[in-house]
PDB file of N, CA and C in Angstrom:
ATOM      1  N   UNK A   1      67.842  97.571  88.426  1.00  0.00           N
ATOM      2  CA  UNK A   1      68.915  97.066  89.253  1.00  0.00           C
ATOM      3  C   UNK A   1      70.288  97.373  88.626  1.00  0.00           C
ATOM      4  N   UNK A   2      70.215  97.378  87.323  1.00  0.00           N
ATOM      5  CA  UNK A   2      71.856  97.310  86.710  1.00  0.00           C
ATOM      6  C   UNK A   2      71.882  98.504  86.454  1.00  0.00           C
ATOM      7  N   UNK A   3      70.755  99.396  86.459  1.00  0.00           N
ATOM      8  CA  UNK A   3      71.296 100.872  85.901  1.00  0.00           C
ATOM      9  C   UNK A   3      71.529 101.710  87.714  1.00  0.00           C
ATOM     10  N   UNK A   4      70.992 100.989  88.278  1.00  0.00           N
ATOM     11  CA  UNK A   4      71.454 101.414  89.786  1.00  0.00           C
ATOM     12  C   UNK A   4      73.287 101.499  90.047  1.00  0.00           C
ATOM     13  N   UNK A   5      73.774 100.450  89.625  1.00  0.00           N
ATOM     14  CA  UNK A   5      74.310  99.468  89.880  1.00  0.00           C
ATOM     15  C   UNK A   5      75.640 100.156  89.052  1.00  0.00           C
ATOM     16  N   UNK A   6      75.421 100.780  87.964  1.00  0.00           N
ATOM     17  CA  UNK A   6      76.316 101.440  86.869  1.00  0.00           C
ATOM     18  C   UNK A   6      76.013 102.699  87.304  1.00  0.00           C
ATOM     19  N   UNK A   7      75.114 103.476  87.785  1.00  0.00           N
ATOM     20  CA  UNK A   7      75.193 104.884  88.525  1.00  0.00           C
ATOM     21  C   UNK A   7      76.258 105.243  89.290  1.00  0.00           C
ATOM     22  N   UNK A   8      76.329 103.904  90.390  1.00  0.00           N
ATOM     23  CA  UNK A   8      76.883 103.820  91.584  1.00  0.00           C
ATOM     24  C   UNK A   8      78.152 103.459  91.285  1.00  0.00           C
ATOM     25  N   UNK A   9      78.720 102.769  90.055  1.00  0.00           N
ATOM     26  CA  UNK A   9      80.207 102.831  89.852  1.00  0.00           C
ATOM     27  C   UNK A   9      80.672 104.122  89.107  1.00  0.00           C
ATOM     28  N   UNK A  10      79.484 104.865  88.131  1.00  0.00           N
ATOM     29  CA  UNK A  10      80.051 106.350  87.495  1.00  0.00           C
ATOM     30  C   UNK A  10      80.440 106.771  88.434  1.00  0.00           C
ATOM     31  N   UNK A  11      79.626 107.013  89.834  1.00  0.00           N
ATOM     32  CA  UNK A  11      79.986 108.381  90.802  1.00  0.00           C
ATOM     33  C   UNK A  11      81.572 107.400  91.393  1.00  0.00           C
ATOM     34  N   UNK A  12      81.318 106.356  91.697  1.00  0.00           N
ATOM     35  CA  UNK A  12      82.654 105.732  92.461  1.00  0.00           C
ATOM     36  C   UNK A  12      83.937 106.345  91.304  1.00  0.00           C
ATOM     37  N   UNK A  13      83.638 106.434  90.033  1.00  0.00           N
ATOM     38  CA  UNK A  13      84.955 106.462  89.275  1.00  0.00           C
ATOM     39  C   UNK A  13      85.478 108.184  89.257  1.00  0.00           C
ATOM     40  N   UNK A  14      83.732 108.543  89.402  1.00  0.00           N
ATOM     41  CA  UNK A  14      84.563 110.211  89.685  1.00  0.00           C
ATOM     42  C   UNK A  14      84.936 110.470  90.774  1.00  0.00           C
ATOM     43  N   UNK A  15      84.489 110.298  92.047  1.00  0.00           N
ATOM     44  CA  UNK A  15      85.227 110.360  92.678  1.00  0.00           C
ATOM     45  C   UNK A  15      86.219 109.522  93.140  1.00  0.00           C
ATOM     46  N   UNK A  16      87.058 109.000  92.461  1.00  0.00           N
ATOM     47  CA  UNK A  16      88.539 108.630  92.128  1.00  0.00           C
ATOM     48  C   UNK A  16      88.933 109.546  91.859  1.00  0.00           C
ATOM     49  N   UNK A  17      88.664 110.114  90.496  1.00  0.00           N
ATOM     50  CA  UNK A  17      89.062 110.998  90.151  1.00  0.00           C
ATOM     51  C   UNK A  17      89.643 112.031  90.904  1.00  0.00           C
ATOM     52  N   UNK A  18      87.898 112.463  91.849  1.00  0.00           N
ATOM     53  CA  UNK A  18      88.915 113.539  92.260  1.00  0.00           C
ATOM     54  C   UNK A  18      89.484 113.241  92.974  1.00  0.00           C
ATOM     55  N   UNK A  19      90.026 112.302  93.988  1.00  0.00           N
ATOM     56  CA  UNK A  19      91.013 112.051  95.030  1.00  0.00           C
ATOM     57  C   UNK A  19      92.263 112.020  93.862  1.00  0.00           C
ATOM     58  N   UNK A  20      92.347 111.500  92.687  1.00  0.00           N
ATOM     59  CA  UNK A  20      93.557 111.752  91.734  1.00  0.00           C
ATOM     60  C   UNK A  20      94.514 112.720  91.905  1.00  0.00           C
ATOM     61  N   UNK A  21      93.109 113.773  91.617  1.00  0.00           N
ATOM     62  CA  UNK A  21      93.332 115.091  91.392  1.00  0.00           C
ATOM     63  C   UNK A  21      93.486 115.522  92.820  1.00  0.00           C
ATOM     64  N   UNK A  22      93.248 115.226  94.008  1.00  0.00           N
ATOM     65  CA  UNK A  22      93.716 115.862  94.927  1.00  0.00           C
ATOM     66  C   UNK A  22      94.889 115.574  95.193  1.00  0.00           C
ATOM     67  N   UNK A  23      95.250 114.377  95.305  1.00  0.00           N
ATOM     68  CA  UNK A  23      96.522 113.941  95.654  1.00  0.00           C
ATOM     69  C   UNK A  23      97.982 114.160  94.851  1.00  0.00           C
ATOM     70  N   UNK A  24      97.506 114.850  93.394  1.00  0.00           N
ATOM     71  CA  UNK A  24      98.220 115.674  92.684  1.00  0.00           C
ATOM     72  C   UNK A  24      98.948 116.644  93.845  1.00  0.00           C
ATOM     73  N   UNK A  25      97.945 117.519  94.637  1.00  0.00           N
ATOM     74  CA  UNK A  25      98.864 118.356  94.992  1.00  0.00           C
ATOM     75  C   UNK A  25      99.119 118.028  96.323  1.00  0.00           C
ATOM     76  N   UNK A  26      99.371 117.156  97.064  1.00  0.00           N
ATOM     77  CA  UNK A  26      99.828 116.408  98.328  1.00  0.00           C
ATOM     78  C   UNK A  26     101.090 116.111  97.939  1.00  0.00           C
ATOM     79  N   UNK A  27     101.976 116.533  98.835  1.00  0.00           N
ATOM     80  CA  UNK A  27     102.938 116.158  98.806  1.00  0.00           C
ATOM     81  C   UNK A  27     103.970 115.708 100.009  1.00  0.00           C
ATOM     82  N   UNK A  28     104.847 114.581  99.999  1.00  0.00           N
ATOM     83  CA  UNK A  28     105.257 114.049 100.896  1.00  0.00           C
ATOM     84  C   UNK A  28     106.776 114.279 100.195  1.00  0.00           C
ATOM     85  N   UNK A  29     107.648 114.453 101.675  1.00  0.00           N
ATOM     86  CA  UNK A  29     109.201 115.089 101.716  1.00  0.00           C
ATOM     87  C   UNK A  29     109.958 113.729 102.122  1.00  0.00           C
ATOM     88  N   UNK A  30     111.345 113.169 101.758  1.00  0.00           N
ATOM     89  CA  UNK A  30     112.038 112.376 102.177  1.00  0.00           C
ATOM     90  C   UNK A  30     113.430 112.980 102.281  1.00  0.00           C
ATOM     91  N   UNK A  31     114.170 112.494 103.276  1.00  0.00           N
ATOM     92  CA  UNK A  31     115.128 112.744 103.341  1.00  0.00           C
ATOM     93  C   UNK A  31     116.535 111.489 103.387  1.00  0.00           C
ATOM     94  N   UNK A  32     117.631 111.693 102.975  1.00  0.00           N
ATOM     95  CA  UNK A  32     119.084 110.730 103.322  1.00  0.00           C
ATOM     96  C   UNK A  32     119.263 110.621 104.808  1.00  0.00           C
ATOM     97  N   UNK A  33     119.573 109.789 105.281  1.00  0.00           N
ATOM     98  CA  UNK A  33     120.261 109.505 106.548  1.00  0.00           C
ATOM     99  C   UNK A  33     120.964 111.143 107.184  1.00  0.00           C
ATOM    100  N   UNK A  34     121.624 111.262 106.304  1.00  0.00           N
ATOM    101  CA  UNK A  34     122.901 112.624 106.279  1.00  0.00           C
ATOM    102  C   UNK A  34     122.181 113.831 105.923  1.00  0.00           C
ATOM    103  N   UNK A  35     120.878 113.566 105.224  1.00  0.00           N
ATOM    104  CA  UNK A  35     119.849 115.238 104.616  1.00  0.00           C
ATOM    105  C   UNK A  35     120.776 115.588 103.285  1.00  0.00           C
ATOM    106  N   UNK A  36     121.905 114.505 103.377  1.00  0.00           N
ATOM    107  CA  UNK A  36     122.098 115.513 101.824  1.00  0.00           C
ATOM    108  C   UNK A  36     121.667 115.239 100.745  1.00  0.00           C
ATOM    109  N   UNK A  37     120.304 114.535 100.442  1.00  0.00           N
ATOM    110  CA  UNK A  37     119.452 114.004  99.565  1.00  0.00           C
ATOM    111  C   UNK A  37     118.155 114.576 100.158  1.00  0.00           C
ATOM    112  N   UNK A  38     117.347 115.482  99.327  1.00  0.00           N
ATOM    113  CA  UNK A  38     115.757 115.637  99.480  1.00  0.00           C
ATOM    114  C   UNK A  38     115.098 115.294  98.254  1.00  0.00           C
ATOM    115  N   UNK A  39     114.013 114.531  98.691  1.00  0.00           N
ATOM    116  CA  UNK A  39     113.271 114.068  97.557  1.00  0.00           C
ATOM    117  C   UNK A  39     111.791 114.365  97.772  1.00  0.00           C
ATOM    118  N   UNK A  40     111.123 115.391  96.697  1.00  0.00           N
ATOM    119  CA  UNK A  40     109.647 115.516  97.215  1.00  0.00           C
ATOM    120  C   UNK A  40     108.651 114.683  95.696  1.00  0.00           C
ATOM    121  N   UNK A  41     107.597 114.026  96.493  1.00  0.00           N
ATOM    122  CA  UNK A  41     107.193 113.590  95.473  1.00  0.00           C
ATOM    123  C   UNK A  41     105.345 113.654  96.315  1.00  0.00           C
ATOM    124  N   UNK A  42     104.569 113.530  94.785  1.00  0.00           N
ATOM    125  CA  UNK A  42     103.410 114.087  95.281  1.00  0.00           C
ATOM    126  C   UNK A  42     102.233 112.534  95.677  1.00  0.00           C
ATOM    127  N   UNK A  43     101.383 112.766  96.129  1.00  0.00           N
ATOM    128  CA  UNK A  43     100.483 111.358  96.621  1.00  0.00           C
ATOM    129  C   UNK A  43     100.336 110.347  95.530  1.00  0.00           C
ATOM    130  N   UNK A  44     100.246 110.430  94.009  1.00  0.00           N
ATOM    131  CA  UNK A  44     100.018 110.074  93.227  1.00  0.00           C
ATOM    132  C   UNK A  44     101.351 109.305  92.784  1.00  0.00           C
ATOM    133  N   UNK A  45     102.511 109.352  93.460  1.00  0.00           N
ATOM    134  CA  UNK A  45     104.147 108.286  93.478  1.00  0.00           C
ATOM    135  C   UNK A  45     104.773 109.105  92.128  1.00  0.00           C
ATOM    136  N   UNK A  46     104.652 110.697  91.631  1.00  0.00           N
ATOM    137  CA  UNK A  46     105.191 111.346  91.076  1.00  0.00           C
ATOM    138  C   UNK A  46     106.171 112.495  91.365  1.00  0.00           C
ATOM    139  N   UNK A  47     107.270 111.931  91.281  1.00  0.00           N
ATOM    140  CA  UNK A  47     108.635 112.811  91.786  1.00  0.00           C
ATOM    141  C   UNK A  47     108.437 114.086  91.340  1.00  0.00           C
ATOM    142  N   UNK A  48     108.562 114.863  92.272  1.00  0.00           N
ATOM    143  CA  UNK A  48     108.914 116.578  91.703  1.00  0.00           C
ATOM    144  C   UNK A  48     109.720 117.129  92.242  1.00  0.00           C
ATOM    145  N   UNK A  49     110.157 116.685  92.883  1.00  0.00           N
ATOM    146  CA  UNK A  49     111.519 117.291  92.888  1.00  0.00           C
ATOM    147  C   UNK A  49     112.612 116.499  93.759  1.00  0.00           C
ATOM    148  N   UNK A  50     114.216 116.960  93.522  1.00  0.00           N
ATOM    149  CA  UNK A  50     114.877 116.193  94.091  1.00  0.00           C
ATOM    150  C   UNK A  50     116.268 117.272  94.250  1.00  0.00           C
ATOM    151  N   UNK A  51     116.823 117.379  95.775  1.00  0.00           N
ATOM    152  CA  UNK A  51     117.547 118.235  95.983  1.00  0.00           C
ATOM    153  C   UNK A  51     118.960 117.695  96.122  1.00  0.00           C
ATOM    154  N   UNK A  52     120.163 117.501  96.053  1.00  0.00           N
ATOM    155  CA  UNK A  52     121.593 117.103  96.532  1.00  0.00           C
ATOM    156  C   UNK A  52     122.610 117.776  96.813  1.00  0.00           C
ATOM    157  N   UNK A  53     122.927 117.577  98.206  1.00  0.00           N
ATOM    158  CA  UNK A  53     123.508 118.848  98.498  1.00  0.00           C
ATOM    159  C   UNK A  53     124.890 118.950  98.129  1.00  0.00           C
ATOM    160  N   UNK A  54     125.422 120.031  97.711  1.00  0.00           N
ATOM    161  CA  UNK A  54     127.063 119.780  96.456  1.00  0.00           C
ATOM    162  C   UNK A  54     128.337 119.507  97.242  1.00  0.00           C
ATOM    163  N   UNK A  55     127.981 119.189  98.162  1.00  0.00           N
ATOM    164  CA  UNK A  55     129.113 118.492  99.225  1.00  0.00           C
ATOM    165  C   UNK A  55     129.113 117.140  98.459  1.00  0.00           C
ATOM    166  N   UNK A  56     128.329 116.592  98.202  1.00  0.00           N
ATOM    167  CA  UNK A  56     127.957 114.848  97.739  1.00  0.00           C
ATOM    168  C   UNK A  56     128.582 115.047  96.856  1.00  0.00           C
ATOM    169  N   UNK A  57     127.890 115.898  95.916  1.00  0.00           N
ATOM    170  CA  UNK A  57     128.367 115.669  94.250  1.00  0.00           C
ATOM    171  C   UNK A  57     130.059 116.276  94.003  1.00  0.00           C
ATOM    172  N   UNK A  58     130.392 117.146  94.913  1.00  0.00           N
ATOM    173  CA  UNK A  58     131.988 117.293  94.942  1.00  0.00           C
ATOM    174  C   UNK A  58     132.829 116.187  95.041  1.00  0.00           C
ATOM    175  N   UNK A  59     132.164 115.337  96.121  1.00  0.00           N
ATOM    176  CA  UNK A  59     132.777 114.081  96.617  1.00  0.00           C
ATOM    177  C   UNK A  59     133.364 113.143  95.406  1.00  0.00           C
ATOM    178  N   UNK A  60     132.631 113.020  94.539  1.00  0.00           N
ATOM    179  CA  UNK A  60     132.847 111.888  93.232  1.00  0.00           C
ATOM    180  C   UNK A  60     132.204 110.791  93.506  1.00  0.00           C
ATOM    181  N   UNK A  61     131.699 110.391  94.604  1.00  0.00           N
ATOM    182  CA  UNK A  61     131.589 108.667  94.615  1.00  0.00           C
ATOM    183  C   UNK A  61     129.990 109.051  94.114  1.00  0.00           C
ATOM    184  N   UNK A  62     130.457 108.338  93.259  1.00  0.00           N
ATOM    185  CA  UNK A  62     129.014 108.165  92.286  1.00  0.00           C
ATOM    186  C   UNK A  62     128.168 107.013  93.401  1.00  0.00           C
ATOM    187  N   UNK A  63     129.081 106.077  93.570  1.00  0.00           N
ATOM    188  CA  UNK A  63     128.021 104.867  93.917  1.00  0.00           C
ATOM    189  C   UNK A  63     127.508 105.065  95.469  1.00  0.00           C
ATOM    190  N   UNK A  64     128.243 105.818  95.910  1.00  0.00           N
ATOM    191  CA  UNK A  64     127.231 106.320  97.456  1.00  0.00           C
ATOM    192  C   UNK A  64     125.906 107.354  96.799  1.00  0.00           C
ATOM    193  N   UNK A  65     126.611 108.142  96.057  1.00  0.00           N
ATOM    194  CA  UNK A  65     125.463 109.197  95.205  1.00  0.00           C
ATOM    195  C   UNK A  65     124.084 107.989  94.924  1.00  0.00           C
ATOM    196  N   UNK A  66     124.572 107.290  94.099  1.00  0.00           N
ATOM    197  CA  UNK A  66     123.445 106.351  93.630  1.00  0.00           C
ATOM    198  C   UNK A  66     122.891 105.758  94.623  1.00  0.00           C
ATOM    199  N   UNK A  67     123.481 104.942  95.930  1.00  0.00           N
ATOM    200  CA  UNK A  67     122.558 104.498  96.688  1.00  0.00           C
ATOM    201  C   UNK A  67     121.988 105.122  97.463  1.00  0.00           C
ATOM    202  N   UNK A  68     122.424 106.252  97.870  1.00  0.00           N
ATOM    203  CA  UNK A  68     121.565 107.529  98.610  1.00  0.00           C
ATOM    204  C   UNK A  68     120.075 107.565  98.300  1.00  0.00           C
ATOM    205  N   UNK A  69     120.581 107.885  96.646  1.00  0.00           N
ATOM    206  CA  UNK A  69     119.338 108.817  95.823  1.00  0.00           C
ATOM    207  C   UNK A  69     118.546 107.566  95.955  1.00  0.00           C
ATOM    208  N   UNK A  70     118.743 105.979  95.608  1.00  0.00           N
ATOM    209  CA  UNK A  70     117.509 104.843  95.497  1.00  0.00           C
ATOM    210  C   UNK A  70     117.147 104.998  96.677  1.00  0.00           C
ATOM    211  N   UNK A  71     117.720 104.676  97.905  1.00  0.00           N
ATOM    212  CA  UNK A  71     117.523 104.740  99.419  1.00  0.00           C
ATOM    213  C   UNK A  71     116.054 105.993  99.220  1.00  0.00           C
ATOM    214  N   UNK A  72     117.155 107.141  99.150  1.00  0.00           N
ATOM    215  CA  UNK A  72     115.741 108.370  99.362  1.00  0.00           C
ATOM    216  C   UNK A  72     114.467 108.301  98.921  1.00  0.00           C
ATOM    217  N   UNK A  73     114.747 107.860  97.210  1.00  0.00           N
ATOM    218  CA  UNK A  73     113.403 107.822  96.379  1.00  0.00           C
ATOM    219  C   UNK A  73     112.509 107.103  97.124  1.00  0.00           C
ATOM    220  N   UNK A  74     112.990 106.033  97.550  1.00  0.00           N
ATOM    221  CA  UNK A  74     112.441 104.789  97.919  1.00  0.00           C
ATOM    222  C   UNK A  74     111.241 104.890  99.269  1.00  0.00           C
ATOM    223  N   UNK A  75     112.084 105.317  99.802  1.00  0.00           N
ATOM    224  CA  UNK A  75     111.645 106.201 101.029  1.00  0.00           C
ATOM    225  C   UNK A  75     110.282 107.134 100.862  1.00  0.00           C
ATOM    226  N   UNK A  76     110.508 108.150  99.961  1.00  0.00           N
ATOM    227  CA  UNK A  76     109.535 108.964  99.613  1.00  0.00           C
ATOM    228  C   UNK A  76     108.475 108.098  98.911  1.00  0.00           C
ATOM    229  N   UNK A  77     108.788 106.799  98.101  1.00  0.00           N
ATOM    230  CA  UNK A  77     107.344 106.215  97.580  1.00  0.00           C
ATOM    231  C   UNK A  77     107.044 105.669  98.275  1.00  0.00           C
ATOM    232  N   UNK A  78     107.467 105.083  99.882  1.00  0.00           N
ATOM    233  CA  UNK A  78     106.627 103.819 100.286  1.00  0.00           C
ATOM    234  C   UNK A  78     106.073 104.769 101.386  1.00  0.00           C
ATOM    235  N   UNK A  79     106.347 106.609 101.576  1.00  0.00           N
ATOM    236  CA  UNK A  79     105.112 107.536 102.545  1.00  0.00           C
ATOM    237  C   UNK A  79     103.975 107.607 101.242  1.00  0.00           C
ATOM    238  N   UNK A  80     104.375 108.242 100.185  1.00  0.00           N
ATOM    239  CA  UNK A  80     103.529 108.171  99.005  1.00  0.00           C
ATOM    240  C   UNK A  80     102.229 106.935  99.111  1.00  0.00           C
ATOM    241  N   UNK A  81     102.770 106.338  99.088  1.00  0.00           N
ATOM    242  CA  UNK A  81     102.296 104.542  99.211  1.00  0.00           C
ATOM    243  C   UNK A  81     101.270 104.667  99.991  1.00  0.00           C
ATOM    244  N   UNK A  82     101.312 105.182 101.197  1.00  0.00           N
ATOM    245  CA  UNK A  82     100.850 104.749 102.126  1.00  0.00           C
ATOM    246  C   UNK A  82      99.488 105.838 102.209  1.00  0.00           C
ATOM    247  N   UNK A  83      99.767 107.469 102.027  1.00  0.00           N
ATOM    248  CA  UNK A  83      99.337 108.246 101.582  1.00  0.00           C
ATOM    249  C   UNK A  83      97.664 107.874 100.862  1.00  0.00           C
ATOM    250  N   UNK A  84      98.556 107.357  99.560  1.00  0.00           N
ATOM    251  CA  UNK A  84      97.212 106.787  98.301  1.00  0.00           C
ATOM    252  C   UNK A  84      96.386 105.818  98.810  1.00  0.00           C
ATOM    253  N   UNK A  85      96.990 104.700  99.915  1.00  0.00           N
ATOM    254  CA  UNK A  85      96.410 104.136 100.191  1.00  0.00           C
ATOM    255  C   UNK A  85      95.287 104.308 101.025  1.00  0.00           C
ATOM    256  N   UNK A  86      95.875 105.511 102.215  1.00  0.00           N
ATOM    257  CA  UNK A  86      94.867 105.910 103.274  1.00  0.00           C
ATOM    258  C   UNK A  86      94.177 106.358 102.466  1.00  0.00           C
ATOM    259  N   UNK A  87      93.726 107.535 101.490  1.00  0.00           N
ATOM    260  CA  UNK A  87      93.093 108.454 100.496  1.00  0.00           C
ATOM    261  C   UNK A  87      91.883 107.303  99.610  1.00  0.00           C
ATOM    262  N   UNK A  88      92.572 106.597  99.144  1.00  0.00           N
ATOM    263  CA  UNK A  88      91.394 105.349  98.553  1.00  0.00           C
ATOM    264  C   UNK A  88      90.699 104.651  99.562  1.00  0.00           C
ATOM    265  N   UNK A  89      90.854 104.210 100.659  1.00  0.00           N
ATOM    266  CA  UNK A  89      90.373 103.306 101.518  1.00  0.00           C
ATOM    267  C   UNK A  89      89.116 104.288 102.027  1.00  0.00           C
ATOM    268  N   UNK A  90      89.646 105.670 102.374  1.00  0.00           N
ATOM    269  CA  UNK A  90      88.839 106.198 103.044  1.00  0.00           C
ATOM    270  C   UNK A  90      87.203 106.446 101.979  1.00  0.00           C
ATOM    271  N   UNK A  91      87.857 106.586 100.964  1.00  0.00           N
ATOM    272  CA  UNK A  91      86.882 107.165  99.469  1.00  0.00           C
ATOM    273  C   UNK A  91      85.925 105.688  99.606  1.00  0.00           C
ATOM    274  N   UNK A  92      86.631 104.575  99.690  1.00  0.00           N
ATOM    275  CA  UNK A  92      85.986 103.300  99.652  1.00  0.00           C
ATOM    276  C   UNK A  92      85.089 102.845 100.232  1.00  0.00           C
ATOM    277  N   UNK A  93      85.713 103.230 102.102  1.00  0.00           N
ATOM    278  CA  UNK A  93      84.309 103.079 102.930  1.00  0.00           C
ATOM    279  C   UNK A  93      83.689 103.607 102.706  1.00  0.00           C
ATOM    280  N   UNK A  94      83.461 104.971 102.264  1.00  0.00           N
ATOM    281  CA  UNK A  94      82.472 105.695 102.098  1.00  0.00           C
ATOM    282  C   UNK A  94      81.341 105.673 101.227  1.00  0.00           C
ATOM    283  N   UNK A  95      82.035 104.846  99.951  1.00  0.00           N
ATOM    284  CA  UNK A  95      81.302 104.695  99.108  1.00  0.00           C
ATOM    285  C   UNK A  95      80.296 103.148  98.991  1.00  0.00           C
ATOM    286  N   UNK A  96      81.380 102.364 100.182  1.00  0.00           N
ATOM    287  CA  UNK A  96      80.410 101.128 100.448  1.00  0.00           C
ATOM    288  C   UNK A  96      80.226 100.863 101.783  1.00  0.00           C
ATOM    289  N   UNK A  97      79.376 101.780 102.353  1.00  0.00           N
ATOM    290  CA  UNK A  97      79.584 101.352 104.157  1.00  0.00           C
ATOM    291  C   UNK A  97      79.051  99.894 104.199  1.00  0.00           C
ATOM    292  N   UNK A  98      79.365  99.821 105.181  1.00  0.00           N
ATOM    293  CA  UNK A  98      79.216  98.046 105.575  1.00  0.00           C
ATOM    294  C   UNK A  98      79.651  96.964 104.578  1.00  0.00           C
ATOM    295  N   UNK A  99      80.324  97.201 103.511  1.00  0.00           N
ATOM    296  CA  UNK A  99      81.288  96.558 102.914  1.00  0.00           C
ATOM    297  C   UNK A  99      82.164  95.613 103.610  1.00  0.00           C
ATOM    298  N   UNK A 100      82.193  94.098 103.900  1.00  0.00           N
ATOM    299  CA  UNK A 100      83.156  93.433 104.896  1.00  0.00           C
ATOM    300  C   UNK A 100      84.494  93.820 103.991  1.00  0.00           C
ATOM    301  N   UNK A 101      85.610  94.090 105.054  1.00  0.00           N
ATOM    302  CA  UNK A 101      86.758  94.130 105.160  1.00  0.00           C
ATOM    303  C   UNK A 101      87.867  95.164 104.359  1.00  0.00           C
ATOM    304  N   UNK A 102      86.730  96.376 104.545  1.00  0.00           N
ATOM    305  CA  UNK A 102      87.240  97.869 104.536  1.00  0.00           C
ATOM    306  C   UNK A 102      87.128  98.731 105.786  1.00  0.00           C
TER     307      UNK A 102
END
């Protein structure tokens, strides 16, 4: 029973894994109100990149700069978010059908 039982969480942990590793290369795009902020970050809530367009940064105002960029980031982690979440849930049912309240 318990070595059943510890089988069935090895395979559950690898495949975590690989949804990890897939969601490494998923990536979700955000944008500023205005587009002059792009922020890409990958399923896993790891920023890779972040674009500003030099109209902003000519401007000087740092503190619109700054709330842009939190606004954007922010933005891009809670698709991220949502992303990891669909990606695990789905790995979950699968791995426990008839599981109540997945």
């Amino acid at each position: 029973m318990f070595g059943d039982l510890m089988g069935k969480l090895k395979e559950a942990q690898k495949q975590m894994e690989q949804i990890k590793g897939r969601l490494n290369n998923i990536y979700v795009n955000a944008e500023s109100t205005d587009k002059d902020i792009k922020v890409t970050i990958n399923g896993n809530r790891v920023v890779r990149d972040i674009v500003i367009d030099k109209a902003l940064l000519i401007n000087g105002n740092t503190e619109e700069l700054q709330n842009k960029l939190v606004h954007t980031i922010n933005k891009a982690i809670e698709q991220a978010n949502k992303l990891n979440e669909s990606e695990m849930q789905g790995a979950a049912k699968s791995m426990l059908p008839g599981f109540p309240g997945l």
